[in-house]
Protein backbone atom coordinates (compact mmCIF):
# COMPACT_ATOMS: atom_id res chain seq x y z
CA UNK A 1 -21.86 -0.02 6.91
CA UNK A 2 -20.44 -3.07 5.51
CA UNK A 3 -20.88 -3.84 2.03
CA UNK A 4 -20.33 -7.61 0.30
CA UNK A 5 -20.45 -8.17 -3.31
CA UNK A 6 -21.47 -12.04 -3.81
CA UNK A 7 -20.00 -12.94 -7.13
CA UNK A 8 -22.00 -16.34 -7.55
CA UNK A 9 -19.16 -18.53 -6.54
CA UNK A 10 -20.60 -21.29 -4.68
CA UNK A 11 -18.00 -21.93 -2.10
CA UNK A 12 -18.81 -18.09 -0.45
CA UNK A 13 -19.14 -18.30 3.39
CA UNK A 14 -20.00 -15.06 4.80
CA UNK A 15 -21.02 -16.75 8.21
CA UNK A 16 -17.52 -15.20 9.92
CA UNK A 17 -18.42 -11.71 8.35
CA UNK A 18 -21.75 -11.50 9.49
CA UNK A 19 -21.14 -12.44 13.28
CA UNK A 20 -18.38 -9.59 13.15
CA UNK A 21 -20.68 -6.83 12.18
CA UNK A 22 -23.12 -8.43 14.56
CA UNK A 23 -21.38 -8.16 17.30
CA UNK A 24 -19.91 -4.37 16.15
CA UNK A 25 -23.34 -3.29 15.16
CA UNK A 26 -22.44 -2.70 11.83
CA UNK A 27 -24.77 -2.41 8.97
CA UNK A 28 -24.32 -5.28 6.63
CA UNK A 29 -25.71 -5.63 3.28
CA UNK A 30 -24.96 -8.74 0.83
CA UNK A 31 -25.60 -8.26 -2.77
CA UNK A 32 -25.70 -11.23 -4.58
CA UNK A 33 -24.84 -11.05 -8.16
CA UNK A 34 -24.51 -12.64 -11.45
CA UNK A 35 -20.30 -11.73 -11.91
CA UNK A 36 -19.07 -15.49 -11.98
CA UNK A 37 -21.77 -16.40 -14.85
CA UNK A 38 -20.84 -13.28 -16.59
CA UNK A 39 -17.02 -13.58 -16.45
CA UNK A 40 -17.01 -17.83 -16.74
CA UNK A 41 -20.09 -18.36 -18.91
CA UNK A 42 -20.87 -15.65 -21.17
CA UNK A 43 -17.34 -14.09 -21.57
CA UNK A 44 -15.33 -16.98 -20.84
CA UNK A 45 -12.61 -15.58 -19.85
CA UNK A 46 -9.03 -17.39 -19.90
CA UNK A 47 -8.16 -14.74 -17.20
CA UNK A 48 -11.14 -13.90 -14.99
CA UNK A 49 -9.61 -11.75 -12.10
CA UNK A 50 -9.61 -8.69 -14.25
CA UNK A 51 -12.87 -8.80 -15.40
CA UNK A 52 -14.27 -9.76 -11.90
CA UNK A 53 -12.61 -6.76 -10.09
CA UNK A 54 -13.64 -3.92 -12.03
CA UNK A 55 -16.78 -5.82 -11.91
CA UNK A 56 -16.79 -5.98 -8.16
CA UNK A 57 -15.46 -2.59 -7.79
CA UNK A 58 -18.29 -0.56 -10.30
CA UNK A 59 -20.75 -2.51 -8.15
CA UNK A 60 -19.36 -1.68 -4.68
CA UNK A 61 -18.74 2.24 -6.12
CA UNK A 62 -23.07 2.01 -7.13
CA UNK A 63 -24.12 0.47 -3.81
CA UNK A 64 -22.46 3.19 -2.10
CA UNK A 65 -23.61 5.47 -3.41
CA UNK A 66 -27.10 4.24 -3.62
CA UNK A 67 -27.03 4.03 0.20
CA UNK A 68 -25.37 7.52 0.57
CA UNK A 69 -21.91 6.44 1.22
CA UNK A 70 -19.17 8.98 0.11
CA UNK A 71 -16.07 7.09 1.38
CA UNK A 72 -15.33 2.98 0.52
CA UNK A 73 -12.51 0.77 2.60
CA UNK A 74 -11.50 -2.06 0.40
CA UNK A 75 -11.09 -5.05 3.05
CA UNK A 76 -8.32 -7.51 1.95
CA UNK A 77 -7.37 -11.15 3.75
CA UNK A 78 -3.78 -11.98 5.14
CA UNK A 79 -3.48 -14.44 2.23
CA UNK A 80 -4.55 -12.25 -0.34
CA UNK A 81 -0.94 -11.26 -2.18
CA UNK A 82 -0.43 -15.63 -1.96
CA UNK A 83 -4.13 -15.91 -4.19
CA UNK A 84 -2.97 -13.18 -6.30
CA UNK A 85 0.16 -15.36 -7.20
């Protein structure tokens, strides 16, 4: 199964994502939750990405669990090391 954490980011296009496990028959589940108002509006954090990954990551780690999953894949872009600097 596939497992997306929304963060609340408005610009979040899973259209791509879906299709893929579509067509794979893959399980897909989208949680959307409240990490951007958490991280930008109640925190307000100068440095966000922190925050928002272990954030991301306890979430992930409880969904998997709560749908009997015992192993997790992290799935990273190609331009994910240019985002990070």
């Amino acid at each position: 199964m596939a497992i997306t954490i929304h963060t609340g980011l408005t610009n979040f296009d899973t259209t791509a994502l879906k299709k893929i496990c579509e067509e794979l028959n893959i399980e897909h589940i989208i949680y959307e939750s409240n990490i951007s108002n958490v991280v930008f509006n109640i925190r307000k954090e100068e440095n966000p990405c922190s925050l928002c990954a272990n954030m991301r990551r306890g979430m992930l780690n409880s969904l998997a669990v709560e749908h009997g999953c015992n192993k997790i894949a992290l799935g990273h872009h190609m331009d994910d090391l240019v985002e990070t600097l």
